[in-house]
C-alpha atoms as a PDB file:
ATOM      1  CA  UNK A   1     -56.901 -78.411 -42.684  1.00  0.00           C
ATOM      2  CA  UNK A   2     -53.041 -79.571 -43.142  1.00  0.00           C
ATOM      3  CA  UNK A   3     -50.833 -77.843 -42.333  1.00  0.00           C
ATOM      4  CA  UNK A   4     -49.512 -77.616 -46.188  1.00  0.00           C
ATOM      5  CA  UNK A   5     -52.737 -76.365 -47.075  1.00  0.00           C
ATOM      6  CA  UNK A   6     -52.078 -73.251 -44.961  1.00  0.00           C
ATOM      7  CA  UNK A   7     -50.152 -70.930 -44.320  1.00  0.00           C
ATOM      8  CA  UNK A   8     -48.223 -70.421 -40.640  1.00  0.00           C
ATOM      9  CA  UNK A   9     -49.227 -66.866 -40.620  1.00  0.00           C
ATOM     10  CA  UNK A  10     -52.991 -67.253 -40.998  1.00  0.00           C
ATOM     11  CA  UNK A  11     -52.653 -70.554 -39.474  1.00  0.00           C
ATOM     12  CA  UNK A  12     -51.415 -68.650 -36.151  1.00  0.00           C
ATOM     13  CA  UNK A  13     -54.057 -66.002 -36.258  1.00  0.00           C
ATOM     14  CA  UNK A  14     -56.868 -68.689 -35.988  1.00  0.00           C
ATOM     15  CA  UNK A  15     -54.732 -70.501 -33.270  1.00  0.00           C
ATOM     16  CA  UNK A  16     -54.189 -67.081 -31.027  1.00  0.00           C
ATOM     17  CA  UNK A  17     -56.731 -64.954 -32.344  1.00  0.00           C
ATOM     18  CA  UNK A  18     -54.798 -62.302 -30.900  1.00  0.00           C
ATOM     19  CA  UNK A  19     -53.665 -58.902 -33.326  1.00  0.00           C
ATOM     20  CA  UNK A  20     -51.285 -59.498 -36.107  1.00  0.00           C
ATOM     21  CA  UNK A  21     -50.739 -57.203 -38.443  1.00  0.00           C
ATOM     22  CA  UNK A  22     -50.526 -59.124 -41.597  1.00  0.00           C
ATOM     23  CA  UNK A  23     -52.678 -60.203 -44.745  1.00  0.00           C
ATOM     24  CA  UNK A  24     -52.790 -62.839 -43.286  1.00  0.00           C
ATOM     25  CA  UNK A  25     -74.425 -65.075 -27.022  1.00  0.00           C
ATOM     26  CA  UNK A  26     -76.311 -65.141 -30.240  1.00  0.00           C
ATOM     27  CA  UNK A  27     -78.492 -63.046 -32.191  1.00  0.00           C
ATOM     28  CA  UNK A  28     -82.082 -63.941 -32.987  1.00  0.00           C
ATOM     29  CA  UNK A  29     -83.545 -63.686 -36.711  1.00  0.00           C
ATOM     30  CA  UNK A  30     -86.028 -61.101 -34.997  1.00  0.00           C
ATOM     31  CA  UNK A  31     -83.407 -58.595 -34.505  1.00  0.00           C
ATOM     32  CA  UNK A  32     -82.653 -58.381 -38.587  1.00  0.00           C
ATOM     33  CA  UNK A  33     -83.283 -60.571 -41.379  1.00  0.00           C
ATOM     34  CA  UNK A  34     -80.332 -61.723 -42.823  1.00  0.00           C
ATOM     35  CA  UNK A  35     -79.641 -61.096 -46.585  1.00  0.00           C
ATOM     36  CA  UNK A  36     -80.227 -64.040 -48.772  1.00  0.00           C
ATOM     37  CA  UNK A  37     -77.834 -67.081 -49.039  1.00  0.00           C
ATOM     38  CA  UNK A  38     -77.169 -66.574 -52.825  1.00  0.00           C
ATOM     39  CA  UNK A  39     -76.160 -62.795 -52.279  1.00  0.00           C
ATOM     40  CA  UNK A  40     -74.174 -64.059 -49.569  1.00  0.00           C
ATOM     41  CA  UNK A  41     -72.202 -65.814 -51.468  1.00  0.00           C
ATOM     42  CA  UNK A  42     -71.556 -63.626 -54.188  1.00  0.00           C
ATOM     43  CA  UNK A  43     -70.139 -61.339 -52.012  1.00  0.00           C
ATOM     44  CA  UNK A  44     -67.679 -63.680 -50.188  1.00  0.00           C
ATOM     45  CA  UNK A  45     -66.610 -64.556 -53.814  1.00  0.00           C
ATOM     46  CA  UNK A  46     -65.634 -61.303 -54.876  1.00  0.00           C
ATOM     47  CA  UNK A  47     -64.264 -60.351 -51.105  1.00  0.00           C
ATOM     48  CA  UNK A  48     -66.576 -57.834 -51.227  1.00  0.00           C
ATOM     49  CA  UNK A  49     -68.504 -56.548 -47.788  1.00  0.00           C
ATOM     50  CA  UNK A  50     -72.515 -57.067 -47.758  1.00  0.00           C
ATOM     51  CA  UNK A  51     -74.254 -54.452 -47.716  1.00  0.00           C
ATOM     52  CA  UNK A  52     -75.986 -53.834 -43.896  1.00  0.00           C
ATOM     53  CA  UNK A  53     -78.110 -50.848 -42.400  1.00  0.00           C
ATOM     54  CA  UNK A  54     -76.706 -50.691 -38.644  1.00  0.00           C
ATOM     55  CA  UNK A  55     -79.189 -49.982 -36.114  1.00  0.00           C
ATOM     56  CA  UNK A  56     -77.512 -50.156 -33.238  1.00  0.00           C
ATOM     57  CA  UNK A  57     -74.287 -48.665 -33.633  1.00  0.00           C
ATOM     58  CA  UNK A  58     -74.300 -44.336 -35.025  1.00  0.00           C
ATOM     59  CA  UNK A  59     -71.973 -43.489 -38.616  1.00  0.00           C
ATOM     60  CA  UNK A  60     -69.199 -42.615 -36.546  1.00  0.00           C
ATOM     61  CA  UNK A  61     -68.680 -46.282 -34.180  1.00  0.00           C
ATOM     62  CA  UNK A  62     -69.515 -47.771 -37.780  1.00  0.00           C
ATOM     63  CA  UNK A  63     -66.602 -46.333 -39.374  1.00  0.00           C
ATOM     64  CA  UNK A  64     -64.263 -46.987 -37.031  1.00  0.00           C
ATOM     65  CA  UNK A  65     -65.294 -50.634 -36.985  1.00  0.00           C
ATOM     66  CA  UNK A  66     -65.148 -51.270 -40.692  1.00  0.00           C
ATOM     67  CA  UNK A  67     -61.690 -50.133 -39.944  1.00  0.00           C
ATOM     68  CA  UNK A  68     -60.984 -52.001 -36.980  1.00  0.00           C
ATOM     69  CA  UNK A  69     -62.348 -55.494 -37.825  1.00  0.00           C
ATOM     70  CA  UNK A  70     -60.977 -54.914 -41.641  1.00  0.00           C
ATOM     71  CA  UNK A  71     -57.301 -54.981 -39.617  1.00  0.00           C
ATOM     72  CA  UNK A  72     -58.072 -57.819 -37.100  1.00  0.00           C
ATOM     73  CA  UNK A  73     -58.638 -59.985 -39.865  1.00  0.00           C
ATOM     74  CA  UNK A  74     -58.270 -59.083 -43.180  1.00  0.00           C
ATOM     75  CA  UNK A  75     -58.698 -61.078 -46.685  1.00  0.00           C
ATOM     76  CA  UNK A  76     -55.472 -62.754 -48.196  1.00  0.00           C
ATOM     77  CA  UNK A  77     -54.780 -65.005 -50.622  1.00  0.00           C
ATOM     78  CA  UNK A  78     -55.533 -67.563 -48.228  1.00  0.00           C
ATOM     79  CA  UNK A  79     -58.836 -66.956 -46.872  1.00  0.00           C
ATOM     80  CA  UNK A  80     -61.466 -64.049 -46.479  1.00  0.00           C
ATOM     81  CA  UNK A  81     -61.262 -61.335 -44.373  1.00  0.00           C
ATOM     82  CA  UNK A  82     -63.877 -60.364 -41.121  1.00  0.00           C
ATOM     83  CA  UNK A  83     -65.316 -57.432 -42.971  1.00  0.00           C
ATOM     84  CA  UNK A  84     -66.675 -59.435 -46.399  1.00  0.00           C
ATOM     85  CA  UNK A  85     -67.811 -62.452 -44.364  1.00  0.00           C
ATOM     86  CA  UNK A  86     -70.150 -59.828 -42.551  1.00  0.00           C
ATOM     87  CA  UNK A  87     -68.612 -59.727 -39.145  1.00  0.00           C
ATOM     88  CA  UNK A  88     -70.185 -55.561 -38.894  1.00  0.00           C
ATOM     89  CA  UNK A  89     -73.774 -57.085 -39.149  1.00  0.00           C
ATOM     90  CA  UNK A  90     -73.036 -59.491 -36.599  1.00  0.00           C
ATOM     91  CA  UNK A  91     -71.937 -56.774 -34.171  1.00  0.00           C
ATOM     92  CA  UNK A  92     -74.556 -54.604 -34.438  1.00  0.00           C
ATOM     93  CA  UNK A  93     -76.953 -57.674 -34.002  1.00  0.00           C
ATOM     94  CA  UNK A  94     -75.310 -59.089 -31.386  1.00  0.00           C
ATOM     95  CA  UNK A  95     -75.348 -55.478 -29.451  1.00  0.00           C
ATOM     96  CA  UNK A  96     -78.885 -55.352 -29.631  1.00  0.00           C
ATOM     97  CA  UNK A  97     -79.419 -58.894 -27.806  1.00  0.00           C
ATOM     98  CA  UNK A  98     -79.699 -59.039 -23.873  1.00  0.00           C
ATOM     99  CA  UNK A  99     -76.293 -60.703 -23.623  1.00  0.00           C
ATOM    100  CA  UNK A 100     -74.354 -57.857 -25.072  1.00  0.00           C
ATOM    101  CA  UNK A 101     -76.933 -55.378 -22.896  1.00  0.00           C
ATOM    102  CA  UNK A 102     -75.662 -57.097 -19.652  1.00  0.00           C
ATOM    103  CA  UNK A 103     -79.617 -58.134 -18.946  1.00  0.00           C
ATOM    104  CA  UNK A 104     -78.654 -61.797 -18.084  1.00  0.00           C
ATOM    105  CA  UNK A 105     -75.472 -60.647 -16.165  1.00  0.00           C
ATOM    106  CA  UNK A 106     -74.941 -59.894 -12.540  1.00  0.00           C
ATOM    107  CA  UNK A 107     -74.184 -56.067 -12.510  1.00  0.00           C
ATOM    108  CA  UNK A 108     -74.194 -54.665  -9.083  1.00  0.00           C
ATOM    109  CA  UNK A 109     -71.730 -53.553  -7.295  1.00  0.00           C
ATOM    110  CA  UNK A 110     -68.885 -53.015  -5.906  1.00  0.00           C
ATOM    111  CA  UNK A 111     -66.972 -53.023  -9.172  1.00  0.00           C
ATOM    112  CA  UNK A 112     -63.047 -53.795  -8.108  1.00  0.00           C
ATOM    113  CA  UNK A 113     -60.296 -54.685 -10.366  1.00  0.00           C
ATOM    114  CA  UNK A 114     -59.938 -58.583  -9.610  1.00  0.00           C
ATOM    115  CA  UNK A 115     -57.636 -61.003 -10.504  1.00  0.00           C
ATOM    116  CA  UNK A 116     -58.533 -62.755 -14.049  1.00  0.00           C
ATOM    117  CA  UNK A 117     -59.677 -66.012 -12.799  1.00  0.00           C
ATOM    118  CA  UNK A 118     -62.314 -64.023 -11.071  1.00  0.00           C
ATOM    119  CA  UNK A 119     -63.817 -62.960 -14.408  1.00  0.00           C
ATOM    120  CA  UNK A 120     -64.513 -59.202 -15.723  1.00  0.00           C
ATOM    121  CA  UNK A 121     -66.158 -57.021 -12.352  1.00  0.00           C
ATOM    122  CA  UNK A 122     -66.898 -53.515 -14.160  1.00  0.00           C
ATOM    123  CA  UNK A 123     -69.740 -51.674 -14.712  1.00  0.00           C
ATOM    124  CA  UNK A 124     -69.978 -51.666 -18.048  1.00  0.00           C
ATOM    125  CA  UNK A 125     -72.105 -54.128 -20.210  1.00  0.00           C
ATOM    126  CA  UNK A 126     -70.217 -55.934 -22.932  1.00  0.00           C
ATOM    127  CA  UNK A 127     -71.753 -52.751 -25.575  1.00  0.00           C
ATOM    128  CA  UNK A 128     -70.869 -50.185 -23.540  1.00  0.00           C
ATOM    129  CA  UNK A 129     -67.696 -51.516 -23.491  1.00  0.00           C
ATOM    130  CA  UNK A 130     -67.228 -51.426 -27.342  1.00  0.00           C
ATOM    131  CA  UNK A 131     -68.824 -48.038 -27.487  1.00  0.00           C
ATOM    132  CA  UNK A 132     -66.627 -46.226 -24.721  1.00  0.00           C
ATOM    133  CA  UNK A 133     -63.974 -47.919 -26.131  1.00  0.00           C
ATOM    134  CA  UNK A 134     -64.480 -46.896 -29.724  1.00  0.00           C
ATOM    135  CA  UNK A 135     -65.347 -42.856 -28.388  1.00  0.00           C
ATOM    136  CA  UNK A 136     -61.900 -42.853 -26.229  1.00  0.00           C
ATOM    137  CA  UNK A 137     -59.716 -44.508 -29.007  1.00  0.00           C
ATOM    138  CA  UNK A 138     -60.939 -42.164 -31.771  1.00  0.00           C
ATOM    139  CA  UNK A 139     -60.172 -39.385 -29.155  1.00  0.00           C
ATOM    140  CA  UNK A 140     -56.789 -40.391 -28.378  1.00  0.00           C
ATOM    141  CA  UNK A 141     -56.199 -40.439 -32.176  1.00  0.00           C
ATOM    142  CA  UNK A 142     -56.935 -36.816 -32.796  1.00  0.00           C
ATOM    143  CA  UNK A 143     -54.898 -36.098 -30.224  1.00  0.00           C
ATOM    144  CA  UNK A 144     -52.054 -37.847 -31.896  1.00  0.00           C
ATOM    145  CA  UNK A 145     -52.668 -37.301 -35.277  1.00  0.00           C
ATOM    146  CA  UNK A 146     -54.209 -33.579 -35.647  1.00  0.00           C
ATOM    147  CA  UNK A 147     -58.063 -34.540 -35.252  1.00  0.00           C
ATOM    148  CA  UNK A 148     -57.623 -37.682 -37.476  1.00  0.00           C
ATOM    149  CA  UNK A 149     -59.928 -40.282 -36.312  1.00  0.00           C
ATOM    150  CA  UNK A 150     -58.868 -43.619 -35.999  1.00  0.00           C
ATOM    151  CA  UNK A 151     -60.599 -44.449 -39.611  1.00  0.00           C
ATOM    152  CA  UNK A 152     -59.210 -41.867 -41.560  1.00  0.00           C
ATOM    153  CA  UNK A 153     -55.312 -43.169 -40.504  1.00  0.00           C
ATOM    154  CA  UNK A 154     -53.202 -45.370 -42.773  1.00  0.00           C
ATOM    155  CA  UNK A 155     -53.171 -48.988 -42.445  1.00  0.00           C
ATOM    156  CA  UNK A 156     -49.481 -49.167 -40.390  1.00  0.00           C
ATOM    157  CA  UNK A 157     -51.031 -46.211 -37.971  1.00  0.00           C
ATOM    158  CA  UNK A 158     -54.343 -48.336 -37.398  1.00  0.00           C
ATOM    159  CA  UNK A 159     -52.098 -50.922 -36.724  1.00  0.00           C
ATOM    160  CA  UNK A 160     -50.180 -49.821 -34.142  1.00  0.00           C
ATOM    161  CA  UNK A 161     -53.041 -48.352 -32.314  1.00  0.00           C
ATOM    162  CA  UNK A 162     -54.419 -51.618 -31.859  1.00  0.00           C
ATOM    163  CA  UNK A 163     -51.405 -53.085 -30.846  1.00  0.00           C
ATOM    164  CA  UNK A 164     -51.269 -50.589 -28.074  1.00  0.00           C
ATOM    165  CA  UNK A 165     -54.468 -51.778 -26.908  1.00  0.00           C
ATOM    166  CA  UNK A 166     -53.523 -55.198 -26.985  1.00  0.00           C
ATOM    167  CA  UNK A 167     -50.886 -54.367 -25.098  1.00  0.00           C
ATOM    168  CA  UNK A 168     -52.533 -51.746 -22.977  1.00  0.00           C
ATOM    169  CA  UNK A 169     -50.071 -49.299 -23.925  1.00  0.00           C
ATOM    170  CA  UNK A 170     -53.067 -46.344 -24.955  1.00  0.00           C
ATOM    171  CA  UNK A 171     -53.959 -44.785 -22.116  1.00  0.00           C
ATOM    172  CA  UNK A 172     -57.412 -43.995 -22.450  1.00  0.00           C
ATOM    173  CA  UNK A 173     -59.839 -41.582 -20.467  1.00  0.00           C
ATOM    174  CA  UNK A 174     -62.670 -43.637 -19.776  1.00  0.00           C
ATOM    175  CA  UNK A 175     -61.861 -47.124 -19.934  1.00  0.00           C
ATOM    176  CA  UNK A 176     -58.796 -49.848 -20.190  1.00  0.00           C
ATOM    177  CA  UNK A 177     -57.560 -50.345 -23.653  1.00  0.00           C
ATOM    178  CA  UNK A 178     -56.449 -53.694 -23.010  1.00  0.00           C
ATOM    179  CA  UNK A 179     -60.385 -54.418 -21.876  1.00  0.00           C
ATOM    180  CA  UNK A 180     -61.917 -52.881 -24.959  1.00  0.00           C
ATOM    181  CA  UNK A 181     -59.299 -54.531 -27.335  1.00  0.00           C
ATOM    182  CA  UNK A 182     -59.837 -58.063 -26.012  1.00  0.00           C
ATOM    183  CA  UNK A 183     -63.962 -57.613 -25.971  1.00  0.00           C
ATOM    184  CA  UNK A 184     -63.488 -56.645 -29.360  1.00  0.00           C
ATOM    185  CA  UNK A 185     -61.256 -59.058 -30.495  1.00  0.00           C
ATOM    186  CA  UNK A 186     -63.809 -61.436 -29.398  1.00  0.00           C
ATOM    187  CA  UNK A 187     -66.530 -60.271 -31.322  1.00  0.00           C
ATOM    188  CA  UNK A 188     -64.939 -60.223 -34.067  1.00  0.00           C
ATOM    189  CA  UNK A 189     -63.758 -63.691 -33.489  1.00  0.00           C
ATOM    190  CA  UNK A 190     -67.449 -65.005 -32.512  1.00  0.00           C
ATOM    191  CA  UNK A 191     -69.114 -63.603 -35.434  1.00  0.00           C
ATOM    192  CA  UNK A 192     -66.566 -64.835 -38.030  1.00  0.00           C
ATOM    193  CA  UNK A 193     -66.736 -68.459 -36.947  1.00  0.00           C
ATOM    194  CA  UNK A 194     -70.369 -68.529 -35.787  1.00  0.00           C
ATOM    195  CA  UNK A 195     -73.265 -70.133 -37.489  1.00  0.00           C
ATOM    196  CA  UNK A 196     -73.969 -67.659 -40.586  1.00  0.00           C
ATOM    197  CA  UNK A 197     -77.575 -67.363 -39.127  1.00  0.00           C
ATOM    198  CA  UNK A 198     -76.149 -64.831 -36.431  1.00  0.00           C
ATOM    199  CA  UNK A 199     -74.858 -62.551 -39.545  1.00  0.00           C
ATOM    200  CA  UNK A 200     -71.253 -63.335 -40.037  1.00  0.00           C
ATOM    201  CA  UNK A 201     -69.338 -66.579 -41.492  1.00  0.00           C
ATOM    202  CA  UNK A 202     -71.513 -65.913 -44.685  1.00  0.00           C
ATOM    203  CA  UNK A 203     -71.272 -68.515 -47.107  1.00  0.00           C
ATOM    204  CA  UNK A 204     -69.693 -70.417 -44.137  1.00  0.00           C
ATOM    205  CA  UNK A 205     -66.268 -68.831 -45.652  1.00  0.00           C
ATOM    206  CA  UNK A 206     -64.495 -69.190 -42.638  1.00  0.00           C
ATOM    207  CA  UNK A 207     -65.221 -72.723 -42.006  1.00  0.00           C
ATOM    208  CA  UNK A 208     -64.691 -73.471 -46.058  1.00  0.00           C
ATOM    209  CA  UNK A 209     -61.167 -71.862 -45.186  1.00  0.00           C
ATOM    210  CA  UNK A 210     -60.410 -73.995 -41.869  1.00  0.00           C
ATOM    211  CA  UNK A 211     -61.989 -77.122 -43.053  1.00  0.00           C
ATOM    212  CA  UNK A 212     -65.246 -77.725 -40.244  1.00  0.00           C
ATOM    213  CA  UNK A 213     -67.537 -79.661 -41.240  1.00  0.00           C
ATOM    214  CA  UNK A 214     -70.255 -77.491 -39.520  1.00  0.00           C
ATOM    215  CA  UNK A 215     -73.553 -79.097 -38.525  1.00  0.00           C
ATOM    216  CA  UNK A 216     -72.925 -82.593 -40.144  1.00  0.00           C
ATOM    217  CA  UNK A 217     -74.408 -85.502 -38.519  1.00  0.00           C
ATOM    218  CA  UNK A 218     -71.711 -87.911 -39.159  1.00  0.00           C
ATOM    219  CA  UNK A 219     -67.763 -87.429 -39.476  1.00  0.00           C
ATOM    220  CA  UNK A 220     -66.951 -89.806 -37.237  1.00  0.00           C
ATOM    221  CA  UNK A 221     -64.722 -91.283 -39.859  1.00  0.00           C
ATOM    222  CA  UNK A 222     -62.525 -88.311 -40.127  1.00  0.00           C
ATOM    223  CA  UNK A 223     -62.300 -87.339 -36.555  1.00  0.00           C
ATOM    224  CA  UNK A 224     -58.854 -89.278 -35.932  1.00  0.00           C
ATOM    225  CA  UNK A 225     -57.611 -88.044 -39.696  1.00  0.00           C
ATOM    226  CA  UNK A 226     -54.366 -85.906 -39.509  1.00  0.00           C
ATOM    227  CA  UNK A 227     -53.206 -85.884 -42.486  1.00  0.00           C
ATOM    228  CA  UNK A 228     -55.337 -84.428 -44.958  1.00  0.00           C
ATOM    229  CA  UNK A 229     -58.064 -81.995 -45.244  1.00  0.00           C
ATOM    230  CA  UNK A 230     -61.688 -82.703 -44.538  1.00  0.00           C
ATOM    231  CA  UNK A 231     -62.839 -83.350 -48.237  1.00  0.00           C
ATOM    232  CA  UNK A 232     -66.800 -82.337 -47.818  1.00  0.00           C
ATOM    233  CA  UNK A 233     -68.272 -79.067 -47.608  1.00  0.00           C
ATOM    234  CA  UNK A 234     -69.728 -77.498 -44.400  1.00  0.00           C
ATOM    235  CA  UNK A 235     -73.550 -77.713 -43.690  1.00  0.00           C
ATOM    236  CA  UNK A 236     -74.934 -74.993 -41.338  1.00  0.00           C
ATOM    237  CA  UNK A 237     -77.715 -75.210 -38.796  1.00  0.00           C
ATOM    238  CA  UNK A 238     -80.127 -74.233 -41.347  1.00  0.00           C
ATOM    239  CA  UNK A 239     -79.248 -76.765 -43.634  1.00  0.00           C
ATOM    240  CA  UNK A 240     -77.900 -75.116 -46.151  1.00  0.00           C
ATOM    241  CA  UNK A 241     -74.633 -76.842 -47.642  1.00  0.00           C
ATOM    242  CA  UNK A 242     -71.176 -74.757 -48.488  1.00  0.00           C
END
């Protein structure tokens, strides 16, 4: 998109994709259906959430992630937020895949911290990561905030919780806040931009919002255009066109 067609503040959050505080590897179809295109859509319309059974992930990880992802990126005037484009389903599906269950990962030991270029060497698989993460950070907040967990604190508290994890600031029991923030973070930036077939991006909303064409076969003669938004809706890999 141009840049008059958005705003620096979102604009930055899709550049960084790190935490800012303002309004600013796949799953397969045999893990969970996905709800129906036209529902989809409705939902995005009315920045509404879709409704989603989660099977991997208990009522108390689920709460704190409707939280969590609802402050990572939330709806604005300016595009929708994680939660309504169905970012939550694409968690719990992506959990349940052998990725996320460190199957197709080396995971023996010895597990030393290493230097970054070196890659992640823990023990935990990507899902245990989120689900330590989530237990510890809930801890620390009733700790802080009289047995509040981090769901049932105000928007400005949430916030700065998860800017101490950016910032690995929390010191947690089990696990590095700066590692659990950043997996998360991810996630929540995979499943808002991926193909709506892995459960988030529904009604393509976040491409409709950045201006991808999505799985056309030919926009060759826009690939050098800087100067104006791509005028043609997105098609995804089912075929299906925004």
């Amino acid at each position: 998109m141009s840049d008059d067609t958005q705003s620096p503040s979102r604009r930055n959050l899709i550049k960084s994709m790190v935490f800012v505080p303002i309004g600013a590897v796949a799953a397969t179809g045999a893990v969970r259906a996905l709800t129906s295109a036209t529902a989809a859509d409705a939902n995005v319309a009315e920045g509404k959430p879709n409704a989603y059974t989660p099977s991997f992930f208990n009522q108390v990880e689920w709460k704190f992630l409707s939280a969590a992802v609802d402050r990572l990126i939330p709806h604005d005037e300016h595009g929708p937020g994680a939660v309504e484009l169905g970012v939550l389903e694409f968690l719990d599906r992506h959990m349940q895949t052998p990725f996320a269950a460190g199957d197709i990962w080396y995971m023996q030991g010895p597990f030393v911290q290493a230097k970054p270029e070196f890659g992640y060497q823990g023990k935990l698989a990507l899902r245990d990561i989120l689900r330590v993460g989530i237990k510890n950070v809930d801890g620390y907040c009733a700790s802080q905030f009289g047995g509040k967990a981090f769901a049932d604190l105000d928007r400005k508290q949430q916030e700065e919780i998860l800017k101490g994890c950016e910032g690995g600031k929390l010191k947690l029991e089990d696990i590095s806040a700066k590692l659990f923030f950043t997996n998360l973070l991810n996630e929540v930036r995979n499943g808002y931009f991926a193909d709506p077939k892995h459960g988030g991006n529904k009604g393509m909303g976040a491409w409709k919002m950045i201006g991808y064409p999505g799985m056309r076969a030919d926009y060759l003669d826009w690939v050098e255009v800087r100067d104006k938004p791509y005028p043609i809706g997105p098609v995804d890999l089912a075929g299906r066109r925004g």
